[in-house]
N, C-alpha and C. Protein backbone atom coordinates (compact mmCIF):
# COMPACT_ATOMS: atom_id res chain seq x y z
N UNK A 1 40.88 -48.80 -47.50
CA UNK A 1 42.08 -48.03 -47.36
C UNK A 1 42.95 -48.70 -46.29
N UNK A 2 44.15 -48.79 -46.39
CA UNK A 2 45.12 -49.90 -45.23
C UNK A 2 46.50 -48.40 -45.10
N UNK A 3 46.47 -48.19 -43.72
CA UNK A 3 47.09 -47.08 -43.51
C UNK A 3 48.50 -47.89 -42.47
N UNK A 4 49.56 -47.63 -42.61
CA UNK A 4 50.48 -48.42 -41.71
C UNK A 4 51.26 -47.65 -41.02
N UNK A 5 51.13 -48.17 -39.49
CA UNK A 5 51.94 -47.37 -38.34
C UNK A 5 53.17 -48.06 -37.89
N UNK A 6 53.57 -47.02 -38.10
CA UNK A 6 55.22 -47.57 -36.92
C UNK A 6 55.78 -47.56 -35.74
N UNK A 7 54.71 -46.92 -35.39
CA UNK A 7 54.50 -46.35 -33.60
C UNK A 7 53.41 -45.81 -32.67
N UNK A 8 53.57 -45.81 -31.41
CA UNK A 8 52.17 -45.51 -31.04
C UNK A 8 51.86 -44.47 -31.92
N UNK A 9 52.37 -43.33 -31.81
CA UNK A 9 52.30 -42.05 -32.03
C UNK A 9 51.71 -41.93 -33.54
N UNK A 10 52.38 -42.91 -34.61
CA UNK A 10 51.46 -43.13 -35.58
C UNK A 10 50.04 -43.32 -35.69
N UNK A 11 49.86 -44.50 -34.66
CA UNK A 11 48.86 -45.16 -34.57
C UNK A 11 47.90 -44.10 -34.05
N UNK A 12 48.23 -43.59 -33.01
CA UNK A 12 47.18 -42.04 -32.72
C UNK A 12 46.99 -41.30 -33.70
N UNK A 13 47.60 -40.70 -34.44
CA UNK A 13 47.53 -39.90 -35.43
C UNK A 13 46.80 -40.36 -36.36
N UNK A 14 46.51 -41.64 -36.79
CA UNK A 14 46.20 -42.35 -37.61
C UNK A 14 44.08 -42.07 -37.00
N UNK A 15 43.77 -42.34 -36.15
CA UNK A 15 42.91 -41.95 -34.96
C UNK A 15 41.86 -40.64 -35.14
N UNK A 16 43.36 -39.76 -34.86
CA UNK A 16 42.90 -38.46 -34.79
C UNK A 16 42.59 -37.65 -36.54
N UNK A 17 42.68 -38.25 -37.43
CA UNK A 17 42.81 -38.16 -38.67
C UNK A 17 41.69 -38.50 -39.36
N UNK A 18 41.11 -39.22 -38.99
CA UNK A 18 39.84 -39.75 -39.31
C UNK A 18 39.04 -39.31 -38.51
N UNK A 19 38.59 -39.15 -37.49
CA UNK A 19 37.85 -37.95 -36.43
C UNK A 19 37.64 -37.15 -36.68
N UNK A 20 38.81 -36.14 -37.54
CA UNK A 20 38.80 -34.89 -37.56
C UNK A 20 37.60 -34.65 -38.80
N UNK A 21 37.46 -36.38 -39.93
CA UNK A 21 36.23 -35.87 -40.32
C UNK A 21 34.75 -36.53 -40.30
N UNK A 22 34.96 -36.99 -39.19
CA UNK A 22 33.39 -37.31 -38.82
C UNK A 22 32.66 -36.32 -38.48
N UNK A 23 31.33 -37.23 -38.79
CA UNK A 23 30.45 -36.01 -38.97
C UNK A 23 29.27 -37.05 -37.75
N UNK A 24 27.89 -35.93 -37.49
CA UNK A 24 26.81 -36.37 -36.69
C UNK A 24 26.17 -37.92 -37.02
N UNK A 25 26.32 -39.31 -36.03
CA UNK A 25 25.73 -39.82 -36.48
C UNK A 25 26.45 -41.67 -36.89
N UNK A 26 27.86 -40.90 -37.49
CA UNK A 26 28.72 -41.39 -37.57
C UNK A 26 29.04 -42.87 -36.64
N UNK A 27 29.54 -44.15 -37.13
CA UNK A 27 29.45 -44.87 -36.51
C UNK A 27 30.93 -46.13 -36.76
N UNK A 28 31.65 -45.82 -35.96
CA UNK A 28 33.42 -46.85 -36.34
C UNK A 28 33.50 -47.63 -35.37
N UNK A 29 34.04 -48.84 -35.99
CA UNK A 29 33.89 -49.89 -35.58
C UNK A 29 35.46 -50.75 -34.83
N UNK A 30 35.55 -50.15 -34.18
CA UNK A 30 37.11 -50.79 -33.86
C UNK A 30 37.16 -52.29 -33.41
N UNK A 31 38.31 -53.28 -34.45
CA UNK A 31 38.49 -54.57 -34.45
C UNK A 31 39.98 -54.40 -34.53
N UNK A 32 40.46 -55.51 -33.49
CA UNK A 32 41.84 -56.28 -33.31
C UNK A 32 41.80 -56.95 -32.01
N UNK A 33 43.03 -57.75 -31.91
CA UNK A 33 43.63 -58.26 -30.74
C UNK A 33 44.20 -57.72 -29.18
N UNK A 34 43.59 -58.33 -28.70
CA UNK A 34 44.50 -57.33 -27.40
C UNK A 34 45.93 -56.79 -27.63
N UNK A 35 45.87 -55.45 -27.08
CA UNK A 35 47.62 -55.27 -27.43
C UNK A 35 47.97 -54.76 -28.79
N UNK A 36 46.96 -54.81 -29.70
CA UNK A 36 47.57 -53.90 -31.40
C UNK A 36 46.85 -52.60 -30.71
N UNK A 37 47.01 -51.86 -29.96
CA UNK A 37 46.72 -50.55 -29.96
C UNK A 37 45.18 -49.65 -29.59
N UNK A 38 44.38 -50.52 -29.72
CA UNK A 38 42.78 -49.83 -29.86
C UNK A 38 42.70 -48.93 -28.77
N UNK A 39 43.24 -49.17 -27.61
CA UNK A 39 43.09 -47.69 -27.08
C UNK A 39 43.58 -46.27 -27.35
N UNK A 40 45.03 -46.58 -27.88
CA UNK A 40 45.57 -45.84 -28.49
C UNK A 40 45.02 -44.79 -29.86
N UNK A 41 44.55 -45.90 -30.90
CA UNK A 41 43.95 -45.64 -31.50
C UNK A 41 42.85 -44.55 -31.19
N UNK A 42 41.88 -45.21 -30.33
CA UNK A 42 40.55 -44.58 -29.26
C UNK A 42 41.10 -43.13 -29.06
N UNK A 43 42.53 -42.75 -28.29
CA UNK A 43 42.77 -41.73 -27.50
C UNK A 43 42.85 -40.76 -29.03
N UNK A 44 43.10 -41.39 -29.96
CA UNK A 44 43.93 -40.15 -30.96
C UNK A 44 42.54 -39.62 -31.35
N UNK A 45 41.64 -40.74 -31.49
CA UNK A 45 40.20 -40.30 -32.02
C UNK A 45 39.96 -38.91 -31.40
N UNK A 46 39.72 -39.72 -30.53
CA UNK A 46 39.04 -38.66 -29.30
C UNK A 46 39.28 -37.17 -29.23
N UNK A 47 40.80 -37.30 -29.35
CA UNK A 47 41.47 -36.02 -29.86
C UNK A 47 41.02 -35.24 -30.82
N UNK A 48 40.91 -35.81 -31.57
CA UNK A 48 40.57 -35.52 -33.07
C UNK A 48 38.94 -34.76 -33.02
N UNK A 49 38.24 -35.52 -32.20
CA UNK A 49 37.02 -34.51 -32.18
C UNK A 49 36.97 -33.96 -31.06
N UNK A 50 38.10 -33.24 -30.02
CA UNK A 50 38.50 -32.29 -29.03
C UNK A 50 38.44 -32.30 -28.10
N UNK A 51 38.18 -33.53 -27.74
CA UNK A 51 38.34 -34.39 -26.07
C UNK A 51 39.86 -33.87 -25.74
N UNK A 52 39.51 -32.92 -24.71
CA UNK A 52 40.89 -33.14 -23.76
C UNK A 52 41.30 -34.18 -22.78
N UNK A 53 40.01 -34.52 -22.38
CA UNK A 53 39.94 -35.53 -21.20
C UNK A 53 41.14 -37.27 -21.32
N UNK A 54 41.60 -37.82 -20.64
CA UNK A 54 42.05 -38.78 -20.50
C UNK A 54 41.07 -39.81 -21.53
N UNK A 55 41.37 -40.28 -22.16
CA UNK A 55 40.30 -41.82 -22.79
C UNK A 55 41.07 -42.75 -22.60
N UNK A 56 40.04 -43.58 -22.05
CA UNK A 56 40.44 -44.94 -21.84
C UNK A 56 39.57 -46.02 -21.81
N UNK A 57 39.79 -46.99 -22.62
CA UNK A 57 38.80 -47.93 -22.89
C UNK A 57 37.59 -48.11 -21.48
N UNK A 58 36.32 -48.01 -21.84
CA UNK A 58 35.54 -48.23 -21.04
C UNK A 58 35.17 -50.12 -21.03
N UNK A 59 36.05 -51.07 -20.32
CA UNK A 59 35.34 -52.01 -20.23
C UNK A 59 34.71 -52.32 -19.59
N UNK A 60 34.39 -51.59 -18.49
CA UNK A 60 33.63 -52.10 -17.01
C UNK A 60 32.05 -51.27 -16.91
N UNK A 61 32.33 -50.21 -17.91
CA UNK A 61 31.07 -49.50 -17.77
C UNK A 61 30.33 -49.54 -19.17
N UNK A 62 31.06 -50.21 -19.86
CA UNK A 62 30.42 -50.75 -21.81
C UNK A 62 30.52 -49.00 -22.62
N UNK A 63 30.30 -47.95 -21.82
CA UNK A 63 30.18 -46.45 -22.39
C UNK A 63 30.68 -45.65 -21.88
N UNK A 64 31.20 -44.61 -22.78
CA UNK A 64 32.10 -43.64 -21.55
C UNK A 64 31.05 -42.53 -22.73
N UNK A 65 30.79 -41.25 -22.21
CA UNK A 65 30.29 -40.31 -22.88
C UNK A 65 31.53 -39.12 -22.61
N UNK A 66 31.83 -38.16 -24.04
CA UNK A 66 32.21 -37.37 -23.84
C UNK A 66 31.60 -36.10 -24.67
N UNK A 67 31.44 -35.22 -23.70
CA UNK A 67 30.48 -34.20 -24.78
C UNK A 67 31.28 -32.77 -25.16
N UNK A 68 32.33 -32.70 -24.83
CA UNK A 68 33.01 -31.37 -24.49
C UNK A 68 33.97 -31.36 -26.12
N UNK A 69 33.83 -32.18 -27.35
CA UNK A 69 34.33 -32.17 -28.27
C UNK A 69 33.47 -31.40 -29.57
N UNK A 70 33.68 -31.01 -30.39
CA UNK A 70 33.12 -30.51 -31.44
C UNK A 70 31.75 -31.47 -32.00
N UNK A 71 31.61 -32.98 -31.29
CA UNK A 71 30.73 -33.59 -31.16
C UNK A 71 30.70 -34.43 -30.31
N UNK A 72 29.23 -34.93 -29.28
CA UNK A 72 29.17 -35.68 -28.86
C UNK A 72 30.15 -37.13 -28.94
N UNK A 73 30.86 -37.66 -28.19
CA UNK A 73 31.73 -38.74 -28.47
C UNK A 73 31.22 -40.09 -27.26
N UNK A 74 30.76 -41.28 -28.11
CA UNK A 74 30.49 -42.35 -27.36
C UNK A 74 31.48 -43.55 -27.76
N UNK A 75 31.75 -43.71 -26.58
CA UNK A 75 33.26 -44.47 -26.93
C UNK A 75 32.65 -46.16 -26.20
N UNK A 76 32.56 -46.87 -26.83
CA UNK A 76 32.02 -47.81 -26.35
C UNK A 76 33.18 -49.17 -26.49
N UNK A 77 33.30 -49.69 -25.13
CA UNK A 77 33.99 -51.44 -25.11
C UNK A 77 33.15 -52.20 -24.92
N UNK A 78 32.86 -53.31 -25.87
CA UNK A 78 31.78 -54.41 -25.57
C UNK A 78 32.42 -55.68 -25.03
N UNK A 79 33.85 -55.87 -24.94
CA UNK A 79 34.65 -56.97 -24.52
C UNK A 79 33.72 -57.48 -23.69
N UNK A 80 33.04 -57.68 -22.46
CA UNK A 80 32.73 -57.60 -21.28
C UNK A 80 31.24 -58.14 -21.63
N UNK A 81 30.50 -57.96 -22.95
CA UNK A 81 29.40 -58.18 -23.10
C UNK A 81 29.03 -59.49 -23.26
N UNK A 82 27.66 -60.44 -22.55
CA UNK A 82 27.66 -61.73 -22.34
C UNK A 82 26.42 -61.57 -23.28
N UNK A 83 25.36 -60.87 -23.54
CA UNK A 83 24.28 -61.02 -24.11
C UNK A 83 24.19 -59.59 -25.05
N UNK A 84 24.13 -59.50 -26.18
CA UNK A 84 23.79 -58.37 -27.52
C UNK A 84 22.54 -57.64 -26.22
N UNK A 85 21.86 -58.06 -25.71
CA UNK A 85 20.84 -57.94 -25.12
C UNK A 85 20.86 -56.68 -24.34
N UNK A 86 22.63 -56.98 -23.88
CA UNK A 86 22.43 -56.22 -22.44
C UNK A 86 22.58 -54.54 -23.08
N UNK A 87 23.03 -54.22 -24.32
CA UNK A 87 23.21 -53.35 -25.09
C UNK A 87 22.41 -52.38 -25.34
N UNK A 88 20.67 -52.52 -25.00
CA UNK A 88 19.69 -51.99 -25.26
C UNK A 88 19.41 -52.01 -23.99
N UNK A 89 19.62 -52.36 -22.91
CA UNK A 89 19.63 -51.72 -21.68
C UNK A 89 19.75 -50.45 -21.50
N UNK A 90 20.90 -50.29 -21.97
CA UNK A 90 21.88 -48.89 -21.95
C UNK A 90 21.34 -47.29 -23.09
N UNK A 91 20.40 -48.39 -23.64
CA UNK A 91 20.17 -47.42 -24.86
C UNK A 91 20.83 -47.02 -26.02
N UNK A 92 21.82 -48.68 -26.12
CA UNK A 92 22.73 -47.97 -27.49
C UNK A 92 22.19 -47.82 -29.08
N UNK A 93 21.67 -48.42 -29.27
CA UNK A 93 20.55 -47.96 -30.81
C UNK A 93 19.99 -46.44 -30.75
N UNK A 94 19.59 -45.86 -29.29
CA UNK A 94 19.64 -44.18 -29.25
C UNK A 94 20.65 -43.61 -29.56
N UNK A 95 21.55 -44.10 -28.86
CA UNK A 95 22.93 -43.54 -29.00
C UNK A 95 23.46 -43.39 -30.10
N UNK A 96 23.65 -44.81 -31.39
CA UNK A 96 23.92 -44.61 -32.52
C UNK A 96 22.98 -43.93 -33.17
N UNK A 97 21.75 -43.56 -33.08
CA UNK A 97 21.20 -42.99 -34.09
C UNK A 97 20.84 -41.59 -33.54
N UNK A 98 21.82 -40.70 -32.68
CA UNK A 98 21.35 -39.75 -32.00
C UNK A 98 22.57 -38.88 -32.90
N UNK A 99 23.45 -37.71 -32.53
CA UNK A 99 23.78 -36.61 -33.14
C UNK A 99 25.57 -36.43 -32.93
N UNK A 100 25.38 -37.66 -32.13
CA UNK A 100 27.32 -37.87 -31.76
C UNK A 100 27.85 -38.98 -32.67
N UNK A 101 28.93 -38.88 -32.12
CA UNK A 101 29.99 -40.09 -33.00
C UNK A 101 30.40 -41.37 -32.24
N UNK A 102 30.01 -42.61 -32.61
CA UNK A 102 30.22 -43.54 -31.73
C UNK A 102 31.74 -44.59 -32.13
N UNK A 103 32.06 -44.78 -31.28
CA UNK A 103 33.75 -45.58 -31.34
C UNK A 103 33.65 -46.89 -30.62
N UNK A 104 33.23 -47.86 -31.64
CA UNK A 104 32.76 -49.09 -30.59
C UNK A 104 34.31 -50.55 -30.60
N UNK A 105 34.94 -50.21 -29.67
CA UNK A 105 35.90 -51.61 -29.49
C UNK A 105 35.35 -52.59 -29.59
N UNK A 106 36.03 -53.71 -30.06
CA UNK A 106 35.17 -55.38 -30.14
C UNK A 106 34.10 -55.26 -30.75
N UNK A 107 34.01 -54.52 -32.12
CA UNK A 107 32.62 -54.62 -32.46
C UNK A 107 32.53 -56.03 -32.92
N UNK A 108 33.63 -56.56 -33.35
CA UNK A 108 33.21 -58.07 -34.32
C UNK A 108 32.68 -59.04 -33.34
N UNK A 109 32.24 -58.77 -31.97
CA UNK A 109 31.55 -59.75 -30.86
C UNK A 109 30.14 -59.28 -30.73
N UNK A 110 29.56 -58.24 -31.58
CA UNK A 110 28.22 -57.95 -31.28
C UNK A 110 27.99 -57.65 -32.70
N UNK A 111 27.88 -58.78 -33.63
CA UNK A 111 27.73 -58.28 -35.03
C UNK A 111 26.15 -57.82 -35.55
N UNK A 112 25.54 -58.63 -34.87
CA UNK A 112 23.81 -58.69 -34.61
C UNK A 112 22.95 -57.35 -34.42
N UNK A 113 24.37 -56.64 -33.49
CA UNK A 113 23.56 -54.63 -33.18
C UNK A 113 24.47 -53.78 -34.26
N UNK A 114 25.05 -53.74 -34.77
CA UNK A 114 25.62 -52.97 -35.59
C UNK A 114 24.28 -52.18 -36.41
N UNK A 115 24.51 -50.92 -36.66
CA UNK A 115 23.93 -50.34 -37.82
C UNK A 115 24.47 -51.07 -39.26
N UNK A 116 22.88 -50.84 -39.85
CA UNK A 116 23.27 -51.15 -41.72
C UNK A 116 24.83 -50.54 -41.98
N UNK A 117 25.10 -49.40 -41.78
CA UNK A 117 26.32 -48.68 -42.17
C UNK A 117 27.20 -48.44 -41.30
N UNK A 118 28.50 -48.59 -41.45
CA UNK A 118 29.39 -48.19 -40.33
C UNK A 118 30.47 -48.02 -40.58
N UNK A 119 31.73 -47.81 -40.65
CA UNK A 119 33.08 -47.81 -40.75
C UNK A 119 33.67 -48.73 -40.42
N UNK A 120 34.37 -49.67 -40.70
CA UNK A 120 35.33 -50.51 -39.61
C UNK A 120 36.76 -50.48 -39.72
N UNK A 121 37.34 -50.62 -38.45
CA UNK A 121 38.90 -50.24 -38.39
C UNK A 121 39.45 -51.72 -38.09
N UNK A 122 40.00 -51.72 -38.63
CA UNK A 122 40.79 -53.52 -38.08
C UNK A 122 42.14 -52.97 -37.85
N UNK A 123 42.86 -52.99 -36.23
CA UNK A 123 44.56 -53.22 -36.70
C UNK A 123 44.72 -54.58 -36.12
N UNK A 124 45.71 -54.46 -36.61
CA UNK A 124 46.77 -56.25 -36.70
C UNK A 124 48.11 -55.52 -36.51
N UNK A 125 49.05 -56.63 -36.33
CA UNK A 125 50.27 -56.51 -35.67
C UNK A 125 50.46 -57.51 -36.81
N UNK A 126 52.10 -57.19 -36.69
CA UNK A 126 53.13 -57.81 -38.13
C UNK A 126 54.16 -57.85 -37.60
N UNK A 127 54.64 -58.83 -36.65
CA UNK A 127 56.37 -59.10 -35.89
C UNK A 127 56.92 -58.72 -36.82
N UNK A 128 56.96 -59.45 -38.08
CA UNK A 128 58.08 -59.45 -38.83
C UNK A 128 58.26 -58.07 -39.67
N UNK A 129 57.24 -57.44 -39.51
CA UNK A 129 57.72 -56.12 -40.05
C UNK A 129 58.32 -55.15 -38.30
N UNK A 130 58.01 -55.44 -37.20
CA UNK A 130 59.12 -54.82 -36.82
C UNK A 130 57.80 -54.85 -35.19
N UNK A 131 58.12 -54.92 -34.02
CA UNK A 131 57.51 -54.66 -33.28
C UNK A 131 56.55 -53.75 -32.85
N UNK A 132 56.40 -52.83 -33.22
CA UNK A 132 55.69 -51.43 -33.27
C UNK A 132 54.86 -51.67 -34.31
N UNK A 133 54.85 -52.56 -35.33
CA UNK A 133 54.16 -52.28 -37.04
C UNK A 133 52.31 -52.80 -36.67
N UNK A 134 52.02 -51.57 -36.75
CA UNK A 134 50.56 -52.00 -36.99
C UNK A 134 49.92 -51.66 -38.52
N UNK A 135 48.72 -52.39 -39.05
CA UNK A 135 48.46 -52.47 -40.14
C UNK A 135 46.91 -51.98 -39.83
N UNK A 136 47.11 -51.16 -40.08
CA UNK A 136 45.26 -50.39 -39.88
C UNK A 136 44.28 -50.34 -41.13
N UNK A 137 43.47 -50.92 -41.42
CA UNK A 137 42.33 -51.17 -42.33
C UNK A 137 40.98 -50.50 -42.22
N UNK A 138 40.98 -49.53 -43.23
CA UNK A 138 39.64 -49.07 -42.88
C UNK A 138 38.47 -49.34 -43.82
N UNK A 139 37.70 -50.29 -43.37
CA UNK A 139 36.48 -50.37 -44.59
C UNK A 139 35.38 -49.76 -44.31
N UNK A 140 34.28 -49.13 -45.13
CA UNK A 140 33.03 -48.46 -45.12
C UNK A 140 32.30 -49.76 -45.27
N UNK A 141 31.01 -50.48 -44.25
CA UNK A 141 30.38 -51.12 -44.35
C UNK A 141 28.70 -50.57 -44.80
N UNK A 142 28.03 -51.44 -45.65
CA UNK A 142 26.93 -51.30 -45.66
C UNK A 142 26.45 -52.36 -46.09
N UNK A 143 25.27 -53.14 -45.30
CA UNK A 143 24.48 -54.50 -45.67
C UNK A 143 23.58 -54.16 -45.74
């Protein structure tokens, strides 16, 4: 499915829209470039399963937990990650296979931990369709 935004505000909505139907377990994969939006994206999620709280990419701590939504929400940035390794430190294979919804930035740098199944979101940016134009892609993965 390729959903196209014209503004942040799209781009959140776009977010919070797909959230609204995840379910326990659930696992999305956020891919793009610095700067097409993924936090943005992130915040609308978040919304979407009833985070009031501020979201903001966790790169310094790899996990931010939020539990105060209609489900558990693990919002994960792996930018920062030097070894797949350090990932199971943290306990993220619990995490994905526990009863919340996980939102992982940069997943395409840790392709090795991914679950068999997952969602993935790709946005991209399109100058020529207009500064604001993001192109959001959502595929259902399963290997």
């Amino acid at each position: 499915m390729i959903k196209e935004s014209f503004s942040t505000e799209e781009t959140f909505q776009i977010g919070y829209e797909l959230a609204k139907q995840a379910e326990p377990g659930d696992v999305f994969c956020l891919i793009g470039d610095l700067g097409v939006g993924k936090t943005v994206f992130s915040q609308g999620f978040g919304a979407g399963i009833g985070i009031e709280d501020a979201i903001n990419s966790p790169t310094f701590t790899i996990v931010q937990v939020y539990e105060e939504g209609r489900l558990p929400f693990y919002h994960f940035d792996v930018y920062r990650i030097g070894d797949e390794e350090e990932l199971f430190e943290i306990g993220f294979d619990e995490i994905l296979d526990g009863d919340g919804v996980s939102l992982i930035e940069w997943a395409n740098l840790i392709p090795g931990s991914l679950p068999r199944q997952y969602t993935e979101i790709q946005i991209e940016k399109d100058l020529e369709r207009g500064f604001d134009y993001r192109k959001v892609t959502i595929t259902e993965v399963s290997r």
